[in-house]
N, C-alpha and C. Protein backbone atom coordinates (compact mmCIF):
# COMPACT_ATOMS: atom_id res chain seq x y z
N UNK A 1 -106.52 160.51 176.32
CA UNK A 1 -107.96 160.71 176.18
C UNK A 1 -108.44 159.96 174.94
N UNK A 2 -109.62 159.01 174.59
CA UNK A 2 -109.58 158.37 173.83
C UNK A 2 -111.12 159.23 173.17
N UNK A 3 -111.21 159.88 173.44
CA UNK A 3 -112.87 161.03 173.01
C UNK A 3 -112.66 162.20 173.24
N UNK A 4 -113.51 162.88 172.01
CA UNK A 4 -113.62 164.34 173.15
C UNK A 4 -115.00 164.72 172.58
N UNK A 5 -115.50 165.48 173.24
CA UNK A 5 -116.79 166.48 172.64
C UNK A 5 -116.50 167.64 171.75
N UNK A 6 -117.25 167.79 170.36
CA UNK A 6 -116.61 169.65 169.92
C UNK A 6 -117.79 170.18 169.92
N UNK A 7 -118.28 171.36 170.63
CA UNK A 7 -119.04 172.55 170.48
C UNK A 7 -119.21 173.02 169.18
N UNK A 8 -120.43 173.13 168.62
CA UNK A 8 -120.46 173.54 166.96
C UNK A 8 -121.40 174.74 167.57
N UNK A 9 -121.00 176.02 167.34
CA UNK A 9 -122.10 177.01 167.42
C UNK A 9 -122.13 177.60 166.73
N UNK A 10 -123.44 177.55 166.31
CA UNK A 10 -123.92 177.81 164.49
C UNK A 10 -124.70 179.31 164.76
N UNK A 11 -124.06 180.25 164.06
CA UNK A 11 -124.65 181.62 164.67
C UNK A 11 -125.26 182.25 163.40
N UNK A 12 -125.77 181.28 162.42
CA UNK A 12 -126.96 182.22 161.05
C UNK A 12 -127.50 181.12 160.79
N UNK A 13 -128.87 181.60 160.11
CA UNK A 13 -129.09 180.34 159.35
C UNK A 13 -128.27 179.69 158.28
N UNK A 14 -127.98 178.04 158.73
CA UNK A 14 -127.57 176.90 157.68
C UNK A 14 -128.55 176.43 157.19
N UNK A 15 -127.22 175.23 156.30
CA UNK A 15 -127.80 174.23 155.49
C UNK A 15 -127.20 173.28 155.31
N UNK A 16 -127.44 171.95 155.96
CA UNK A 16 -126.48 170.85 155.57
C UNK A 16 -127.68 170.33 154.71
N UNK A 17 -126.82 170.30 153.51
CA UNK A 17 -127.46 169.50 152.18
C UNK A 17 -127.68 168.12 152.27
N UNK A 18 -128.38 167.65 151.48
CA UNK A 18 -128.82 166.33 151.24
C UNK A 18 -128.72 165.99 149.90
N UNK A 19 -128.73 167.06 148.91
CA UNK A 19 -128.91 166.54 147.26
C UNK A 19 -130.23 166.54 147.05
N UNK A 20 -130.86 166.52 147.72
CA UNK A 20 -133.00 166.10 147.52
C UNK A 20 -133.57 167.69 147.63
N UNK A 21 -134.67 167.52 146.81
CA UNK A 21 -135.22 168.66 147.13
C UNK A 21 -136.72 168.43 147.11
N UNK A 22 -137.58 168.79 147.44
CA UNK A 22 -139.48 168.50 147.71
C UNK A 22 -140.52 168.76 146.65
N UNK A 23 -139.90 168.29 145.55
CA UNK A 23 -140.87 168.57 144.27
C UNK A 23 -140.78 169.86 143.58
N UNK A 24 -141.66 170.76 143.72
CA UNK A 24 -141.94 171.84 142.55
C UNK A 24 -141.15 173.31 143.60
N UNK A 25 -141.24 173.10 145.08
CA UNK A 25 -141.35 174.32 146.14
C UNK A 25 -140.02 174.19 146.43
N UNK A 26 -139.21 173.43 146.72
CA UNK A 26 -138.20 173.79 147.24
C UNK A 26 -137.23 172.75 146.73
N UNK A 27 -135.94 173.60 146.12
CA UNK A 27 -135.10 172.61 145.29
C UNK A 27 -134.38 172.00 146.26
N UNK A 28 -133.91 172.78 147.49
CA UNK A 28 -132.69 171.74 148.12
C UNK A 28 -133.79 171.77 149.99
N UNK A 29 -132.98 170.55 150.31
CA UNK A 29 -133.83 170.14 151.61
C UNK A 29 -132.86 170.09 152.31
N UNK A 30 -133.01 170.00 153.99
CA UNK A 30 -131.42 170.10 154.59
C UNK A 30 -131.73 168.41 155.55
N UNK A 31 -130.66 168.27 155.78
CA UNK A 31 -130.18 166.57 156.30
C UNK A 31 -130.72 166.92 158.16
N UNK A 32 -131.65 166.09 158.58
CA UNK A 32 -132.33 165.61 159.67
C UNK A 32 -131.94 164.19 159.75
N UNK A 33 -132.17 163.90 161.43
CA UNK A 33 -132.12 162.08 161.58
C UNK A 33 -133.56 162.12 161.54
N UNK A 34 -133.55 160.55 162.11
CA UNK A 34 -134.66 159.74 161.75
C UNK A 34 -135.87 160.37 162.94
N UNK A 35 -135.09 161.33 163.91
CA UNK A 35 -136.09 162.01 165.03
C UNK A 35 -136.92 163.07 164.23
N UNK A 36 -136.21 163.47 163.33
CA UNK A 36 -136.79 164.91 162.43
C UNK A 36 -135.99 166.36 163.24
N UNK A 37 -134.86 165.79 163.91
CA UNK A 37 -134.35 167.24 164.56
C UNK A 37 -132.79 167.26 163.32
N UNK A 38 -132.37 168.44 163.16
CA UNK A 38 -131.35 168.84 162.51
C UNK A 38 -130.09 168.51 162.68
N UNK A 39 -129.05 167.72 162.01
CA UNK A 39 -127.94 167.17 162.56
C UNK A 39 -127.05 167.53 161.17
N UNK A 40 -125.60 168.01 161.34
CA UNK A 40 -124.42 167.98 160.54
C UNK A 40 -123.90 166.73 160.68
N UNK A 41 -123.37 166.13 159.34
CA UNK A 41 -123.25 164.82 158.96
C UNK A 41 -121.83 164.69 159.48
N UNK A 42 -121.42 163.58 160.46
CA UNK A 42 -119.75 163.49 160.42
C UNK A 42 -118.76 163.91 159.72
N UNK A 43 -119.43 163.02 158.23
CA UNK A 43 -118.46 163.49 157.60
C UNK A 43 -118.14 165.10 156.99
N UNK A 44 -119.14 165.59 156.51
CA UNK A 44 -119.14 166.72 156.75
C UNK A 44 -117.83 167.17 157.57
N UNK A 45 -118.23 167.57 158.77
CA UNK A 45 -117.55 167.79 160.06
C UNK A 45 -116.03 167.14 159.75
N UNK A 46 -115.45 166.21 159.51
CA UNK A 46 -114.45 165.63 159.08
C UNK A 46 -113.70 166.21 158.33
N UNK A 47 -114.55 166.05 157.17
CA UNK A 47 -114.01 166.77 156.10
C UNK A 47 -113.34 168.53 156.20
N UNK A 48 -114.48 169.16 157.02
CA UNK A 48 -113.46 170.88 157.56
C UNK A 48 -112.62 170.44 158.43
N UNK A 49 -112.38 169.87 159.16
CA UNK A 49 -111.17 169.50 160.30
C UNK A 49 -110.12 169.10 159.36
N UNK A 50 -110.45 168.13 158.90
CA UNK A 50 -109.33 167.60 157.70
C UNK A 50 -108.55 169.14 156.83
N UNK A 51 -109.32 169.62 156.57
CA UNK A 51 -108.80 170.47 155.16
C UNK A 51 -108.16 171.94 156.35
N UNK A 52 -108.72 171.78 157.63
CA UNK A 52 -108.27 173.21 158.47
C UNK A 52 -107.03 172.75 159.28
N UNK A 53 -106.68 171.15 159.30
CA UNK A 53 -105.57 170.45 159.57
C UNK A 53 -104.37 170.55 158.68
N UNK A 54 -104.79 170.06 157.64
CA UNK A 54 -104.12 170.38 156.37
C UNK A 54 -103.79 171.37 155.66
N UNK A 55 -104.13 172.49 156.32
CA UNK A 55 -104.36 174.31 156.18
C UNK A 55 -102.71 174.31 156.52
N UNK A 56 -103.07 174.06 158.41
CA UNK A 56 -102.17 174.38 158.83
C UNK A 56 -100.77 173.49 158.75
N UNK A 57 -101.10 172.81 158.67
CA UNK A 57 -99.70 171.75 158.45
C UNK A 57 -98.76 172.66 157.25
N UNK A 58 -99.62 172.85 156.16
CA UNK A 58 -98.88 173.25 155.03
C UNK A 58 -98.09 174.85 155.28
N UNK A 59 -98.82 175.32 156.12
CA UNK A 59 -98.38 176.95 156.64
C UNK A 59 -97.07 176.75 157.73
N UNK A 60 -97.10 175.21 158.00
CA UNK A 60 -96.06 175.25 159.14
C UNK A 60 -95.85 175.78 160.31
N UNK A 61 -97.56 175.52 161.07
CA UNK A 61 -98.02 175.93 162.60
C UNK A 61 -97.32 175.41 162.90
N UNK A 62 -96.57 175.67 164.24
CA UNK A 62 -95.64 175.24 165.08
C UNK A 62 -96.66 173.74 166.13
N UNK A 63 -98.00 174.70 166.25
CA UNK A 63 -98.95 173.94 167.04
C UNK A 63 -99.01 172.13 166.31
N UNK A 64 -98.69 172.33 164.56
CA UNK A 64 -99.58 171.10 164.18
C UNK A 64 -98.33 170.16 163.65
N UNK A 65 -97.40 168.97 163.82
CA UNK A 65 -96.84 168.55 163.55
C UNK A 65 -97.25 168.16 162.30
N UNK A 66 -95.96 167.69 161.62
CA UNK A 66 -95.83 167.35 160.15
C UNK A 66 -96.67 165.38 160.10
N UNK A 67 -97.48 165.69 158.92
CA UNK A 67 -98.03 163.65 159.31
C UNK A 67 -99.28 163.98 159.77
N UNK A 68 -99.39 165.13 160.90
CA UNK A 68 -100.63 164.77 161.45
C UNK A 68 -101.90 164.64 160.54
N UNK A 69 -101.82 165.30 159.27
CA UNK A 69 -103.59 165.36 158.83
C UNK A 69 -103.57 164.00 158.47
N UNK A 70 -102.63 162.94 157.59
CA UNK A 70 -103.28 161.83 157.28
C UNK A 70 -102.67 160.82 158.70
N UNK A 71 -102.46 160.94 159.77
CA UNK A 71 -102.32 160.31 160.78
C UNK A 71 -103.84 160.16 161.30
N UNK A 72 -104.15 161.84 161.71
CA UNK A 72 -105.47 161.53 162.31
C UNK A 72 -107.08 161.51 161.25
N UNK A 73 -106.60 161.92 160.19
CA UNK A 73 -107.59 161.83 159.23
C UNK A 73 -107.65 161.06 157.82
N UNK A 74 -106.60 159.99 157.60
CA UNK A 74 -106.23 159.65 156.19
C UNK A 74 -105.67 160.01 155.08
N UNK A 75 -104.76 159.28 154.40
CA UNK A 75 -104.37 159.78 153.26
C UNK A 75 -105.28 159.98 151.95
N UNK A 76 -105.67 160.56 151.00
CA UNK A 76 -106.37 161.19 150.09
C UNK A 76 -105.70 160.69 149.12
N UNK A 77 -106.68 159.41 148.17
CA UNK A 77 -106.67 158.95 147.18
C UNK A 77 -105.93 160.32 145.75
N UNK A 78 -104.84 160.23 145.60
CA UNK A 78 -104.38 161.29 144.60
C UNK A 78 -105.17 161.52 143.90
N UNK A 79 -106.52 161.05 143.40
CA UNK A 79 -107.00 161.41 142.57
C UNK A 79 -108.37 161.84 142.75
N UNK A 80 -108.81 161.83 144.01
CA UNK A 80 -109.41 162.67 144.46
C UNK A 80 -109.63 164.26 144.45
N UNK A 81 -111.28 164.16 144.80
CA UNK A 81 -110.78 165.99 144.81
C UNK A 81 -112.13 166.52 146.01
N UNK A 82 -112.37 165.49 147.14
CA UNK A 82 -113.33 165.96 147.62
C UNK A 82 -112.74 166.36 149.05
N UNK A 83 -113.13 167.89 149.37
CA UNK A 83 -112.45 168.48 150.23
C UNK A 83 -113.41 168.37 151.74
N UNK A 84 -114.68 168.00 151.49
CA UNK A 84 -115.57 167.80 152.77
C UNK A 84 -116.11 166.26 152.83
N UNK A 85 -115.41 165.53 152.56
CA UNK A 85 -116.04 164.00 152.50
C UNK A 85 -114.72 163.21 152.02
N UNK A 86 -115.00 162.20 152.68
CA UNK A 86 -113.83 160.81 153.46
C UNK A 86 -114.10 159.83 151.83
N UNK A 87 -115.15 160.15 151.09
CA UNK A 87 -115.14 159.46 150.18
C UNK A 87 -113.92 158.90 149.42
N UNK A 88 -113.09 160.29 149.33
CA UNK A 88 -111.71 159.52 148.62
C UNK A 88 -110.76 159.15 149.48
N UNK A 89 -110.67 158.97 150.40
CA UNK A 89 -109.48 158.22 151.36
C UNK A 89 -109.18 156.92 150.94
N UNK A 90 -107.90 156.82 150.93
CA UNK A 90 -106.95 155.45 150.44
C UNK A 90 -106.58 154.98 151.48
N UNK A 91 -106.32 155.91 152.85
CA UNK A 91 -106.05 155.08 154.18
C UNK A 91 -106.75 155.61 155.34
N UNK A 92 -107.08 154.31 155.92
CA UNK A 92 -108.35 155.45 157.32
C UNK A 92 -107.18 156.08 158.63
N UNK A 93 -108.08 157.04 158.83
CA UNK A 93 -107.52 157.87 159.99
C UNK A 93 -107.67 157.32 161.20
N UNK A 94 -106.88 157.87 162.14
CA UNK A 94 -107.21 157.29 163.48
C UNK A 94 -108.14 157.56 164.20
N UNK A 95 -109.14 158.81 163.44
CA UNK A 95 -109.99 159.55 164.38
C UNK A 95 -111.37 159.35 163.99
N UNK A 96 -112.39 159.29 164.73
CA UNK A 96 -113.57 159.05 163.97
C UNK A 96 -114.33 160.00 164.25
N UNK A 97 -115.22 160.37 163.23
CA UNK A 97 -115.74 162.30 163.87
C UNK A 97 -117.73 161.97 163.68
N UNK A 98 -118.34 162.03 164.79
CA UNK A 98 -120.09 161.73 164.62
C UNK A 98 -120.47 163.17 164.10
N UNK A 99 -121.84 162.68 163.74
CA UNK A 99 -123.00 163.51 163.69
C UNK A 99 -122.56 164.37 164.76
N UNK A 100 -123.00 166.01 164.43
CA UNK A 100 -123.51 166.86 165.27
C UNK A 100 -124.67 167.21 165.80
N UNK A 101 -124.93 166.99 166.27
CA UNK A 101 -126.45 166.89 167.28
C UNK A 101 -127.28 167.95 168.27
N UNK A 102 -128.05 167.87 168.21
CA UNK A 102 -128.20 168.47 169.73
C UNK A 102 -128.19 168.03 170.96
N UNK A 103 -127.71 168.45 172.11
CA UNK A 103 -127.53 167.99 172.61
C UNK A 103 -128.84 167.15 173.57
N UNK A 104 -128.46 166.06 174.24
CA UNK A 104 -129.37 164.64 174.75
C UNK A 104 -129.99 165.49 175.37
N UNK A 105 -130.20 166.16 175.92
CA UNK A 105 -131.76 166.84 176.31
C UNK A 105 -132.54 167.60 176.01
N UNK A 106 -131.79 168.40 175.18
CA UNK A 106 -132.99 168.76 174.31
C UNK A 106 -133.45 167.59 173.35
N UNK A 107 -132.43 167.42 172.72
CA UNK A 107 -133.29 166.37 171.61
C UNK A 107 -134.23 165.41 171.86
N UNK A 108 -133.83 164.73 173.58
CA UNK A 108 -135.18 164.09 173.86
C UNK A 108 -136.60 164.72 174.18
N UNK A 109 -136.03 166.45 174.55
CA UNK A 109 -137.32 166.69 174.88
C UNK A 109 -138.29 167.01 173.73
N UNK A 110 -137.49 167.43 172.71
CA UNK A 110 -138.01 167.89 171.17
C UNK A 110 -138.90 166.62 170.64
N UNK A 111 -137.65 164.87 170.96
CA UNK A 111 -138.72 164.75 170.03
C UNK A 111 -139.38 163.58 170.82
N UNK A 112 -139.67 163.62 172.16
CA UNK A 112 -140.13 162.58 172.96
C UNK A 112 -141.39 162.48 173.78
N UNK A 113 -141.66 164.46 173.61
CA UNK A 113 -142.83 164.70 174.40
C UNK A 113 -143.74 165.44 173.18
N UNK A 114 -144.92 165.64 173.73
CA UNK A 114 -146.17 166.30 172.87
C UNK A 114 -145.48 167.45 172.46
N UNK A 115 -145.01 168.92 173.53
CA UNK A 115 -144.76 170.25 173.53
C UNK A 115 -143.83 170.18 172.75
N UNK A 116 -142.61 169.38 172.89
CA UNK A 116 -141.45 169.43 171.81
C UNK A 116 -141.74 169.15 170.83
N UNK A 117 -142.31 167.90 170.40
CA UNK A 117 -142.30 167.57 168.66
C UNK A 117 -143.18 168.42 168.46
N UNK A 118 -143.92 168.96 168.79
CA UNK A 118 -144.38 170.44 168.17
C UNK A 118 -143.93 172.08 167.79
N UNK A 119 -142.58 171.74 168.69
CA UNK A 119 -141.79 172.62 168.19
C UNK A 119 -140.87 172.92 167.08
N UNK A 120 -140.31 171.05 166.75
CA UNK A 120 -139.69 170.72 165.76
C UNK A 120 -139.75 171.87 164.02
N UNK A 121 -140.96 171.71 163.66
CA UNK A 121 -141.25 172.49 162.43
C UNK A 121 -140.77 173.89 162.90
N UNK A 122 -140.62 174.61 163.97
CA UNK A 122 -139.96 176.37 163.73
C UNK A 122 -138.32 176.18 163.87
N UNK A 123 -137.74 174.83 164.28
CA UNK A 123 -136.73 174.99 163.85
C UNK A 123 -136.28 175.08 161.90
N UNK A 124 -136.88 175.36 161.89
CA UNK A 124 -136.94 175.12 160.05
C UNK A 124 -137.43 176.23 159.42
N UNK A 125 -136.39 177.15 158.16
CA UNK A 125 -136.92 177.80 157.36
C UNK A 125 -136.65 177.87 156.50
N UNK A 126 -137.80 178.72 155.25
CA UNK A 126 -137.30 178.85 153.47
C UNK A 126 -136.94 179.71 153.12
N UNK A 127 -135.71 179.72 152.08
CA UNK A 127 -134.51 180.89 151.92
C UNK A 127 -134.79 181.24 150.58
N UNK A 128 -135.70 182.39 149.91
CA UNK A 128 -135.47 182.35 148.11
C UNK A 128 -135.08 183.23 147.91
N UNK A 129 -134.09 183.04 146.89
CA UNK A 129 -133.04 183.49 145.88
C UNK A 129 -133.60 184.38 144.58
N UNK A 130 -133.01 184.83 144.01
CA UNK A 130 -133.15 185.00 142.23
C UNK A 130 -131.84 185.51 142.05
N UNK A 131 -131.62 184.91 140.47
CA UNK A 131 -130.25 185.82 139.52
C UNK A 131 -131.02 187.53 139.44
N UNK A 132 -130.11 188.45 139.17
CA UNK A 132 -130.55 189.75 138.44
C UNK A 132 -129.77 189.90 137.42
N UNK A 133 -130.53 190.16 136.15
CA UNK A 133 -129.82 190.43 134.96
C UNK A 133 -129.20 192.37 135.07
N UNK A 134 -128.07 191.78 135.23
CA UNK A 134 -127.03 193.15 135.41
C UNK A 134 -127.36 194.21 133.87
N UNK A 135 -127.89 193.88 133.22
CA UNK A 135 -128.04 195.28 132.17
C UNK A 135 -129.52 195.70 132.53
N UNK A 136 -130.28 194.74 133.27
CA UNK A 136 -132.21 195.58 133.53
C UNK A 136 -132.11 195.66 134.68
N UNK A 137 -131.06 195.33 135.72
CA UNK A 137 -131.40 194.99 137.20
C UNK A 137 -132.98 194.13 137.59
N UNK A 138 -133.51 193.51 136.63
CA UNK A 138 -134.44 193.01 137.16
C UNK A 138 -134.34 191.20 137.36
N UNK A 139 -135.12 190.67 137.81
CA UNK A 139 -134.69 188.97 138.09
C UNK A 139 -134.79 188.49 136.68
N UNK A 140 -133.83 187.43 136.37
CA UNK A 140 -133.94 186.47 135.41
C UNK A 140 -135.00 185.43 135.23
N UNK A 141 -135.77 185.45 134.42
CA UNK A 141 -135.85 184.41 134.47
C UNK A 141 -136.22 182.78 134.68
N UNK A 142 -136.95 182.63 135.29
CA UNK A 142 -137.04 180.89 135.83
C UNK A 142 -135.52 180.72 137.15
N UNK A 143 -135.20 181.61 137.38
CA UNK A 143 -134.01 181.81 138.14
C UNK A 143 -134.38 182.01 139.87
N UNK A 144 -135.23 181.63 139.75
CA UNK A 144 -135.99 181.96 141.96
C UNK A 144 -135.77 180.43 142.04
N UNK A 145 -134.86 180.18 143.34
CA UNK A 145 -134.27 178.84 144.04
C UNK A 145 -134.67 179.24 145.07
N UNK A 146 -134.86 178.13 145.57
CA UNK A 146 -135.62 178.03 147.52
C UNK A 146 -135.01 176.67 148.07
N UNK A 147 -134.36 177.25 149.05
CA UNK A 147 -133.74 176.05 150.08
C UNK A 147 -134.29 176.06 151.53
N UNK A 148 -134.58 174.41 151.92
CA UNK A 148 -134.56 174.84 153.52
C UNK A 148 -133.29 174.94 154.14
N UNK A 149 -133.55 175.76 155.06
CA UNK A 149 -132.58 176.61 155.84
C UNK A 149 -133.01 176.13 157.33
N UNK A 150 -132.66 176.01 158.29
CA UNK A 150 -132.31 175.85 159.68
C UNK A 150 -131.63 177.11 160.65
N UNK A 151 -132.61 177.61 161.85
CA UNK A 151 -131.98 178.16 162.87
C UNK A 151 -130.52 177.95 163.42
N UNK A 152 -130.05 178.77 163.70
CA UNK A 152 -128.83 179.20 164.85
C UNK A 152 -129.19 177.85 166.11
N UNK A 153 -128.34 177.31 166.11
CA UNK A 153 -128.18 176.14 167.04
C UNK A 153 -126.81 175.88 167.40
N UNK A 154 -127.14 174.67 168.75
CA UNK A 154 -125.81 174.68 169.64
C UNK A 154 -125.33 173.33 169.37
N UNK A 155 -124.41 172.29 168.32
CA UNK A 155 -124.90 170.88 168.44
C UNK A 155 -123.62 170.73 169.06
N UNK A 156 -123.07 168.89 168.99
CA UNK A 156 -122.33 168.55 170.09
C UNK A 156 -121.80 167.06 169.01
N UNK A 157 -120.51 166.97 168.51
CA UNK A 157 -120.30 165.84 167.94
C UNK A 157 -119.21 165.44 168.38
N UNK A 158 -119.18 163.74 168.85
CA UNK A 158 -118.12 162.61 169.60
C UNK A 158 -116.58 162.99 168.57
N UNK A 159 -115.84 162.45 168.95
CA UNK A 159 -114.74 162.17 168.16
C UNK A 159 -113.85 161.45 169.30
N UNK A 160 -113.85 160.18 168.28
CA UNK A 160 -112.92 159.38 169.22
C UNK A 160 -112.40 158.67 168.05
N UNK A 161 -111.03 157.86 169.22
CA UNK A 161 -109.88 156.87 168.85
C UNK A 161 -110.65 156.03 167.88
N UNK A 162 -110.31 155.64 166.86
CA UNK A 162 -110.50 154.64 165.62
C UNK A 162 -109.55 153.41 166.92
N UNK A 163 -110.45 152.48 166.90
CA UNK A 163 -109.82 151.06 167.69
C UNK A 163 -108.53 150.46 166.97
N UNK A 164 -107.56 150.23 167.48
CA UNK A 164 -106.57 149.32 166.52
C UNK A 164 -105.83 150.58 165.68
N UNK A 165 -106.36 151.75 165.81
CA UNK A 165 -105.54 152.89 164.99
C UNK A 165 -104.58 153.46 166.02
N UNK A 166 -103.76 154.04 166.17
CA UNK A 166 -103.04 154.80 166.90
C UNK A 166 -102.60 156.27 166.54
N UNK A 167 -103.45 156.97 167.27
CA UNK A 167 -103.53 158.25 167.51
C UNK A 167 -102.62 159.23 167.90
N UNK A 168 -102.02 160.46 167.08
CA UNK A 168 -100.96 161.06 167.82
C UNK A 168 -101.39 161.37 168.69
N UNK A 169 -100.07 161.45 170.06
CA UNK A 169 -100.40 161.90 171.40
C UNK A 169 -100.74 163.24 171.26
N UNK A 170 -102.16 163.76 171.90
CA UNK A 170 -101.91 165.53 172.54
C UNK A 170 -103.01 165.63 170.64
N UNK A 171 -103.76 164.86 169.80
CA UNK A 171 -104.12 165.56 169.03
C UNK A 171 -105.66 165.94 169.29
N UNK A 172 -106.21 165.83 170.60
CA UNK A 172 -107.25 167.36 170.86
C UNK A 172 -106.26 168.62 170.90
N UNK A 173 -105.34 168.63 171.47
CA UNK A 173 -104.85 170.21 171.33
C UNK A 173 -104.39 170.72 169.81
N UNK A 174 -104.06 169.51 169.37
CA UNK A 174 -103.45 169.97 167.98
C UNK A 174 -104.78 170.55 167.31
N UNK A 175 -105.71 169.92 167.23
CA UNK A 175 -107.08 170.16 166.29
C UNK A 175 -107.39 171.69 167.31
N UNK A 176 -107.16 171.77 168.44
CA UNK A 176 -108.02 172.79 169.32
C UNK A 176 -107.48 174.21 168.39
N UNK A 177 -106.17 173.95 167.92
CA UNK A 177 -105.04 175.31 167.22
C UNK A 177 -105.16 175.33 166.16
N UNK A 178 -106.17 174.26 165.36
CA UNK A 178 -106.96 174.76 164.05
C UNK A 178 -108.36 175.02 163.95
N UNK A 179 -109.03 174.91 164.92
CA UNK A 179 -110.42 175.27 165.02
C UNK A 179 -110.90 176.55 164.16
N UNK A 180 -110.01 177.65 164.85
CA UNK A 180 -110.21 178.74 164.46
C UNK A 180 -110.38 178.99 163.01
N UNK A 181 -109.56 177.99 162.30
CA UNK A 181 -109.79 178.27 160.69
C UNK A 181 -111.17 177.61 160.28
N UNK A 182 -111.68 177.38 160.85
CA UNK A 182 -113.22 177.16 160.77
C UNK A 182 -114.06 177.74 160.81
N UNK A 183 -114.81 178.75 160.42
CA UNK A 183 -115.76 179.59 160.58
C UNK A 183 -117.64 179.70 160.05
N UNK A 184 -117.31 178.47 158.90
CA UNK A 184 -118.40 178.45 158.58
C UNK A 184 -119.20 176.44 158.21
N UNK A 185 -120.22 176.22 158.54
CA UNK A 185 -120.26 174.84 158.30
C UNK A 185 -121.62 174.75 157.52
N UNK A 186 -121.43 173.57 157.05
CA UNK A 186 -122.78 173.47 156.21
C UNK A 186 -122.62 174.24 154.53
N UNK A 187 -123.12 174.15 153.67
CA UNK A 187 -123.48 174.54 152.18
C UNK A 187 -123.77 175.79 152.42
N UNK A 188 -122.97 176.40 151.24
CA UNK A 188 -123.32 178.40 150.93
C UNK A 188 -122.39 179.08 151.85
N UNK A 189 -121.58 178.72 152.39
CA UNK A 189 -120.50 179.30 153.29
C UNK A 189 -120.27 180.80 152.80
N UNK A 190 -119.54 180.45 151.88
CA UNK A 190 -119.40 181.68 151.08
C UNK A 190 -120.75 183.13 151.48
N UNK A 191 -121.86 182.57 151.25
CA UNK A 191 -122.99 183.39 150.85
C UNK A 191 -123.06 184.12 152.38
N UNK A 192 -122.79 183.97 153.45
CA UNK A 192 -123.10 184.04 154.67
C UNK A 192 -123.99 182.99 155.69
N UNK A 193 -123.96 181.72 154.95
CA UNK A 193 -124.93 180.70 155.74
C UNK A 193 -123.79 179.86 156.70
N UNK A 194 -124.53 179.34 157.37
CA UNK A 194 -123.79 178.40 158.35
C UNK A 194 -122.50 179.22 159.36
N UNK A 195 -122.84 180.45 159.63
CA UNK A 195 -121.29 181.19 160.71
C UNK A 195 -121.03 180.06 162.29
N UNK A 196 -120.29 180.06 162.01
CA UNK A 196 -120.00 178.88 163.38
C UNK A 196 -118.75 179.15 164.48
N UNK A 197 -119.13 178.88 165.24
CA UNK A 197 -117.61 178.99 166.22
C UNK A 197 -117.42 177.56 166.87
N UNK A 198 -116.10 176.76 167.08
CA UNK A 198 -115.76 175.67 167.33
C UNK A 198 -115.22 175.52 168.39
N UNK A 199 -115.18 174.72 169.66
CA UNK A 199 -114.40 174.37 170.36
C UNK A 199 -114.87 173.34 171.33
N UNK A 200 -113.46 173.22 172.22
CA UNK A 200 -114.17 171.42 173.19
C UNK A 200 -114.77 171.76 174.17
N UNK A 201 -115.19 170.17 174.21
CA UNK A 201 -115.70 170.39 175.60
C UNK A 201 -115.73 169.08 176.24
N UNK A 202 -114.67 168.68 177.10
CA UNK A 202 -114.07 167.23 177.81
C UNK A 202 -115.46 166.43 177.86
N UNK A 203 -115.22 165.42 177.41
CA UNK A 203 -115.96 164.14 177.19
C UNK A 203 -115.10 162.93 178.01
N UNK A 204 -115.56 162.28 178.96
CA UNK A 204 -114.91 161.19 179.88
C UNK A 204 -114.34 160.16 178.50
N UNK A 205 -113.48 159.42 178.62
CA UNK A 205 -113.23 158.31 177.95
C UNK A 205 -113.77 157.04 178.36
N UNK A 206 -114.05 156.46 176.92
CA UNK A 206 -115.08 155.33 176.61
C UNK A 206 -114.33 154.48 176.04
N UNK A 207 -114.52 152.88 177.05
CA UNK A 207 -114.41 151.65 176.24
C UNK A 207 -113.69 151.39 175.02
């Protein structure tokens, strides 16, 4: 199989970051394409496969052979330290992981007709925060942060053969037996943002 499809189902509100935030109202903004609909960045996506590959390799799943994380995902510049981004790779992987998306019909209908791109803006909301100073219990401060946040959505990202790379045999099943260590995607994991559940869904092979 030289592709497959992975099911991203995002079950709270996320946030895939951007670093930008909208002036005075809202410090962090979340990553859209050029349609204005909501998409998780490959790498992103890469980057948890990578580190839930590398989970298991090191635990000695029977499911995940030894080699496989920098086979199908690259070796990691030693001096690196970035655990969700390809930035430090010293050697490319065989696998190439897209944008998560929504899937081609909605997204055309969202952003191609009148009724949809008018729907666009309720996929979108603002999340504010404050510190509490633990001896008054009251907020700190200059301490109220506001992020946009994004609905519970279903997206859909490619992953295929790197051309000229060679791919271990059977590694959709291998990745299918680390999915599970995946649970959350997008920024604030920790906090309860981004709950996700992962899995395939056969994609024909391409060219």
């Amino acid at each position: 199989m030289n592709s497959a499809t992975l099911i991203v189902e995002i079950q709270s509100f996320w946030h895939p970051g951007t670093g930008r935030g909208s002036g005075f109202y809202l410090d962090a903004m979340t990553h859209a394409g050029s349609d204005g609909l909501p998409r998780l960045p490959g790498r992103t996506l890469k980057g948890l496969l990578r580190d839930a590959l590398w989970r298991a390799e090191q635990w000695q799943w029977p499911q995940v052979p030894q080699g496989a994380t920098w086979t199908l995902f690259g070796s990691r510049d030693q001096h690196g330290d970035g655990e969700t981004s390809d930035v430090n790779l010293s050697e490319p992987g065989a696998l190439r992981v897209g944008d998560a998306c929504l899937p081609t019909e909605v997204a055309d209908y969202l952003s191609r007709t009148t009724d949809g791109r008018a729907l666009i803006q309720g996929l979108y909301r603002e999340h504010f925060s404050t510190a509490i100073e633990p001896g008054t219990g009251v907020a700190k401060a200059r301490s109220l942060r506001g992020i946009q946040v994004i609905v519970p959505l279903t997206l859909e990202a490619r992953i295929s053969e790197v051309p000229g790379l060679q791919a271990k045999a059977g590694w959709r099943e291998t990745l299918k037996a680390v999915l599970p260590l995946i649970t959350a995607v997008g920024a604030h994991r920790t906090r309860g943002f981004g709950r996700a559940r992962l899995s395939w869904k056969e994609a024909g092979p391409h060219a």
